[in-house]
Structure formats: structure tokens, C-alpha cells
Protein backbone atom coordinates (compact mmCIF):
# COMPACT_ATOMS: atom_id res chain seq x y z
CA UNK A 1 17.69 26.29 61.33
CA UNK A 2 20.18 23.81 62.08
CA UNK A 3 22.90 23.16 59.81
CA UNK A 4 25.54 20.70 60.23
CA UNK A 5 29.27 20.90 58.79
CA UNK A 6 31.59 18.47 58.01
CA UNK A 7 34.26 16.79 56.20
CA UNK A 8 37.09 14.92 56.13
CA UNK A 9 40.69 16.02 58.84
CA UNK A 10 42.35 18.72 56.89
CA UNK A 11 40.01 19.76 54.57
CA UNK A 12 39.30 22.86 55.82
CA UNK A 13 35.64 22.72 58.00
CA UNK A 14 37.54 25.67 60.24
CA UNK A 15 37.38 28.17 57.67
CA UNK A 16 34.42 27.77 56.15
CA UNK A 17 32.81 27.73 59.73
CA UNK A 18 34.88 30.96 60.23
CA UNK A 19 33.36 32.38 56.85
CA UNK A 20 29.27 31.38 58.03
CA UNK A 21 30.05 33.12 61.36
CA UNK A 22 31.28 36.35 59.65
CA UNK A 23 27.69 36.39 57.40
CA UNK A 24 25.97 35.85 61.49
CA UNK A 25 25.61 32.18 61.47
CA UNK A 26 25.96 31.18 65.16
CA UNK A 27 28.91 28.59 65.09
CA UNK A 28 29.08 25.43 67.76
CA UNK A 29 32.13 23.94 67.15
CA UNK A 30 32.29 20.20 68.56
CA UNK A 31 36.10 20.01 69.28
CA UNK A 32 35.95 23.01 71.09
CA UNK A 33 33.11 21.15 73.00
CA UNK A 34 35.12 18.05 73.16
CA UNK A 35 38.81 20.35 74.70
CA UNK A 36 36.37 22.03 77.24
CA UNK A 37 34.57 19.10 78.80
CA UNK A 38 37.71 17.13 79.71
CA UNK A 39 39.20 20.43 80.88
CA UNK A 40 40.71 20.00 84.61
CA UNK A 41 38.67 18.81 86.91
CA UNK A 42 35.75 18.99 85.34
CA UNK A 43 33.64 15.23 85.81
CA UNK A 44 34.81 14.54 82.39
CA UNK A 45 38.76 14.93 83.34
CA UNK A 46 38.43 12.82 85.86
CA UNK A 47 36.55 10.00 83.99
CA UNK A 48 39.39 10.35 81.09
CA UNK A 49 42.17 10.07 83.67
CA UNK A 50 40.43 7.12 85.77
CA UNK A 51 39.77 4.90 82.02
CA UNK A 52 43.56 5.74 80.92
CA UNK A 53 45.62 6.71 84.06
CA UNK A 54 47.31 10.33 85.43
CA UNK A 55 50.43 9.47 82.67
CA UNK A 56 47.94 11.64 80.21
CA UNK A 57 48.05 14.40 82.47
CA UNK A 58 50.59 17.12 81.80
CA UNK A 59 52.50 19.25 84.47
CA UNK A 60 49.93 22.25 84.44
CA UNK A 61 47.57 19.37 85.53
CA UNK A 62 45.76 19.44 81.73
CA UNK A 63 45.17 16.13 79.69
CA UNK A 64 48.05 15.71 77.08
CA UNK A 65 45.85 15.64 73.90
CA UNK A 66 48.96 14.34 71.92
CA UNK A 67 49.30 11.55 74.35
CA UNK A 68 46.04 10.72 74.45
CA UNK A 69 45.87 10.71 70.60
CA UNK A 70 48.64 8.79 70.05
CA UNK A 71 47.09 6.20 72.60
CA UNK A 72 43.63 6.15 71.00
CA UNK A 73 44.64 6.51 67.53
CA UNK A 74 46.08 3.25 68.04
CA UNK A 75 43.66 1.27 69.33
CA UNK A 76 40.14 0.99 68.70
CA UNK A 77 38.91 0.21 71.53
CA UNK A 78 40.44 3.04 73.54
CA UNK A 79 39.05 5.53 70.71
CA UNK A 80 35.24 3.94 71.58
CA UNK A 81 36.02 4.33 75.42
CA UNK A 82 36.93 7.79 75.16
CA UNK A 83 34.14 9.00 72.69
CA UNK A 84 31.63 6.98 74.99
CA UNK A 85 32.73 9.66 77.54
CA UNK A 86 32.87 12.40 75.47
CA UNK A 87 29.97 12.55 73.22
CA UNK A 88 27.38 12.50 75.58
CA UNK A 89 29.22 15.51 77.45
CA UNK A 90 29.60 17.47 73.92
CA UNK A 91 25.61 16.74 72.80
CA UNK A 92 24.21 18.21 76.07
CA UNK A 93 26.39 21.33 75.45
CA UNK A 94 25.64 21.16 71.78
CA UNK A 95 21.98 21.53 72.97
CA UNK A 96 22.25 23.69 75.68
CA UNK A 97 23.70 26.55 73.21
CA UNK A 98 20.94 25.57 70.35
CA UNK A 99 18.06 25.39 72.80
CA UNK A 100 19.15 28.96 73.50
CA UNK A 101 18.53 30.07 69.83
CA UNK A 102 15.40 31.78 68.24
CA UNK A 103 13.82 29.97 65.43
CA UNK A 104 15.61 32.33 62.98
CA UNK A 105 19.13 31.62 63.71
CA UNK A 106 20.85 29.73 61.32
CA UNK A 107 23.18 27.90 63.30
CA UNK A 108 26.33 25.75 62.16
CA UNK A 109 27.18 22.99 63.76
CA UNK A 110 30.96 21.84 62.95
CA UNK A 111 31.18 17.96 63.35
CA UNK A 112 34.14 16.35 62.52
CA UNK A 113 32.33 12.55 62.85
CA UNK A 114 28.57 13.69 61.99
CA UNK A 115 28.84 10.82 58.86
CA UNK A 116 31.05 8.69 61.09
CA UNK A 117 28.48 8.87 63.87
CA UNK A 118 25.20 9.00 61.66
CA UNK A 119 23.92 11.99 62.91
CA UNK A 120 22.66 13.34 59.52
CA UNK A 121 18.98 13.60 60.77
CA UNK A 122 19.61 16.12 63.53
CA UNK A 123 20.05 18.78 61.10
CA UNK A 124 18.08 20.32 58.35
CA UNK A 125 21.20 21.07 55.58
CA UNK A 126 24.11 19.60 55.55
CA UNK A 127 27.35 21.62 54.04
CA UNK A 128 30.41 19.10 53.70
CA UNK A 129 34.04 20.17 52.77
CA UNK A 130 36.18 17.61 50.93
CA UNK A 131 39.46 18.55 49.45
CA UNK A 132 42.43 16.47 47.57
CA UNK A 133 44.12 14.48 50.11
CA UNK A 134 47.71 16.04 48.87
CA UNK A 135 45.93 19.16 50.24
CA UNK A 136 44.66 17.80 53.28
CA UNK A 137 47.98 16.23 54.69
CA UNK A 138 49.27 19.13 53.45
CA UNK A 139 47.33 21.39 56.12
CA UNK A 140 47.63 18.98 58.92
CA UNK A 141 51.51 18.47 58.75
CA UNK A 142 51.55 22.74 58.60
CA UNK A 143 49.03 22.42 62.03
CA UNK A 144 51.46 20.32 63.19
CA UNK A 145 50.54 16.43 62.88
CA UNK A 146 52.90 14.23 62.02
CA UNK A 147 52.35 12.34 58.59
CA UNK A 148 51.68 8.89 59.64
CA UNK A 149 49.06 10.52 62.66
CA UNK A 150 47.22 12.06 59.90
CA UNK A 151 47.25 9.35 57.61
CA UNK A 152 46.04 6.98 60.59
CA UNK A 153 43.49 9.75 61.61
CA UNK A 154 42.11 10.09 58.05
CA UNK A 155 41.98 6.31 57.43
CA UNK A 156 39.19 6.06 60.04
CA UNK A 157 36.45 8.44 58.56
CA UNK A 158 34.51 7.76 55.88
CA UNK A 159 35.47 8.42 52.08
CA UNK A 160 34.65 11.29 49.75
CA UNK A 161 31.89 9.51 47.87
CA UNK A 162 30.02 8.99 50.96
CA UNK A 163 30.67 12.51 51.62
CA UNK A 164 29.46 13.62 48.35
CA UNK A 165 25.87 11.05 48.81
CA UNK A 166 25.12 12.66 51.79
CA UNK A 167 25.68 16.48 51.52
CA UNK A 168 22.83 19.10 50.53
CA UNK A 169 25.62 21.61 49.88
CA UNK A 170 29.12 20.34 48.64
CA UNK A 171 32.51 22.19 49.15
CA UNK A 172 35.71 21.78 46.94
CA UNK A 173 38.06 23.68 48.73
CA UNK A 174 40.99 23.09 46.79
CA UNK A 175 41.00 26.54 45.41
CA UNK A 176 41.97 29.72 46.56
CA UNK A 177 40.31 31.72 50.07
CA UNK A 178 38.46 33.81 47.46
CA UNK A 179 36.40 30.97 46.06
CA UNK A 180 35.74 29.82 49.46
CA UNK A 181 34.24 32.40 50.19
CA UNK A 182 32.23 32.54 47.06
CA UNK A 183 30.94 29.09 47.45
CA UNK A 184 30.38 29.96 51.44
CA UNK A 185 28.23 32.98 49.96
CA UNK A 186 25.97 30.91 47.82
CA UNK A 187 24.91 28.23 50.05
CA UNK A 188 24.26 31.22 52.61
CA UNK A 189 21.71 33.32 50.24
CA UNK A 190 20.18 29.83 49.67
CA UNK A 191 19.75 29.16 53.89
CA UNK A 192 18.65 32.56 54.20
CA UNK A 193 15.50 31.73 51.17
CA UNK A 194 14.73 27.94 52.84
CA UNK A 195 14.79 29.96 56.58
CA UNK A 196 11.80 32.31 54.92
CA UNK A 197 10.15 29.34 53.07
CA UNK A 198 10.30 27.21 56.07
């Protein structure tokens, strides 16, 4: 069973991923995809640094994701070069780990762009985490990104009523870890019935 996860930057997709892999959901995490196939000189690190030049490359020979962010983040068309590299990298992985599944895994499949990127019909549920923005800025300046980054990064994905229209399982996590993990608990029993119905 595939299920995909997502939501909007900051609203917590980590931790709820981390709460369906404790209950044995096998987790595929696309930014983790994304860091690994641009990871030195691998072909994708070398297509990165060839579209936007060895200044993005740190001294350990790694690509400066805050450089490139700040690059891309700022201009559209860089974002749609770079993802045109990536994604195609990050969906043969993504398939490579599913294909090696049994029929009975529930897998989870963290997408930070599924909406953005329309890829609703790969997946048979879809669990999406929204969360106050006051929240959400709130987690990403703790993690590190500056306000106006976040603010930029959030103002390109889609809005909370989208999110809401598309989900088969929604996620307010603007409570404590506890009801997290009560919500995460319900829409798992209700996997586990569809995965013996299906």
C-alpha cells in the first residue's frame, strides 16, 4: 500500500513520518532522496555544478545547500532547472526501494511537493499535515531558516484549503506530541483495515 505524506514547510511531515515508521510503516523520505543524489560526484553533482557553477561547492567538495537555496529560492527559473535534475533522480530511487516491497507493506512516502507536483494518483491514501503558520515559521526559524527564506519558501506551495480538498487523512498538528501521536494511531488502524479489505 502506498501512502503519500505531505504538507506545507514547517508543519511537521518529519514527525509524523517518524511516528508511521515506529508502528512498521516503511518510510521513503524524498529530501533524503533529493541530499543523496547530488551527493559528490555522483552524475547528479556534477549536472548541479555544470547548470550553476563550482561557487555552490563547499571546501569538503559537497554542494552548499544554503547557497544553492538562496540562489533558487530566488529565481524561478533556477528552482525548475534544478528540480528538472533532481526529480527524475529521486523517482527512480523512490521506485527502486518500493519495487522492493511485498504487497503488505504499508509504505509512506514523505513528499514535500506531491500537491505542488500533482502526484496525488501515485498513491492509494494520502495523509497531509497542515499547521498554523505562527507554528510553522516558528519550527523553521528553530531548524535554522531565516524568516524571510521561510516565508519565500512557504509562499511557493500551495495553500491549506487545497491541502484540506485533497487529503484522505487530515493532520492538525498544532497540538501537543501526544495528540500526534493519537491522530498518527487512528489513520494507522484504518490503513491496516483498507490493507485487509484491499
Amino acid at each position: 500500500m502506498k501512502v503519500g505524506l505531505t504538507g506545507g514547510i514547517g508543519a511537521g511531515k518529519s514527525t509524523v513520518a517518524d511516528l508511521f515508521s515506529k508502528k512498521g510503516a516503511v518510510i521513503i523520505r524524498a529530501d533524503q532522496l533529493a541530499r543523496q543524489v547530488i551527493e559528490h560526484d555522483s552524475p547528479g553533482f556534477q549536472k548541479v555544478v555544470a547548470l550553476f557553477g563550482s561557487e555552490i561547492v563547499d571546501q569538503d567538495q559537497n554542494i552548499d545547500r544554503t547557497k544553492l537555496a538562496q540562489i533558487v529560492f530566488s529565481d524561478d527559473k533556477a528552482l525548475k532547472d534544478l528540480e528538472n535534475i533532481i526529480h527524475p533522480l529521486v523517482r527512480d530511487k523512490t521506485n527502486e526501494i518500493m519495487d522492493k516491497q511485498t504487497p503488505e507493506t504499508i509504505i509512506v512516502n514523505e513528499v514535500p511537493l506531491l500537491l505542488e507536483k500533482q502526484m496525488q494518483s501515485i498513491y492509494d491514501f494520502l495523509v497531509i499535515v497542515i499547521s498554523s503558520e505562527k507554528n510553522r515559521l516558528a519550527r523553521l526559524v528553530d531548524n535554522g531558516i531565516n524568516l524571510e527564506q521561510a516565508k519565500a519558501r512557504m509562499a511557493k506551495q500551495v495553500d491549506d484549503e487545497a491541502r484540506k480538498a485533497a487529503a484522505d487523512f487530515l493532520i492538525v498538528n498544532d497540538g501537543s506530541l501526544e495528540q500526534l501521536e493519537a491522530d498518527v494511531q487512528k489513520i494507522w488502524q484504518t490503513l491496516q483495515e483498507r490493507k485487509y479489505q484491499s
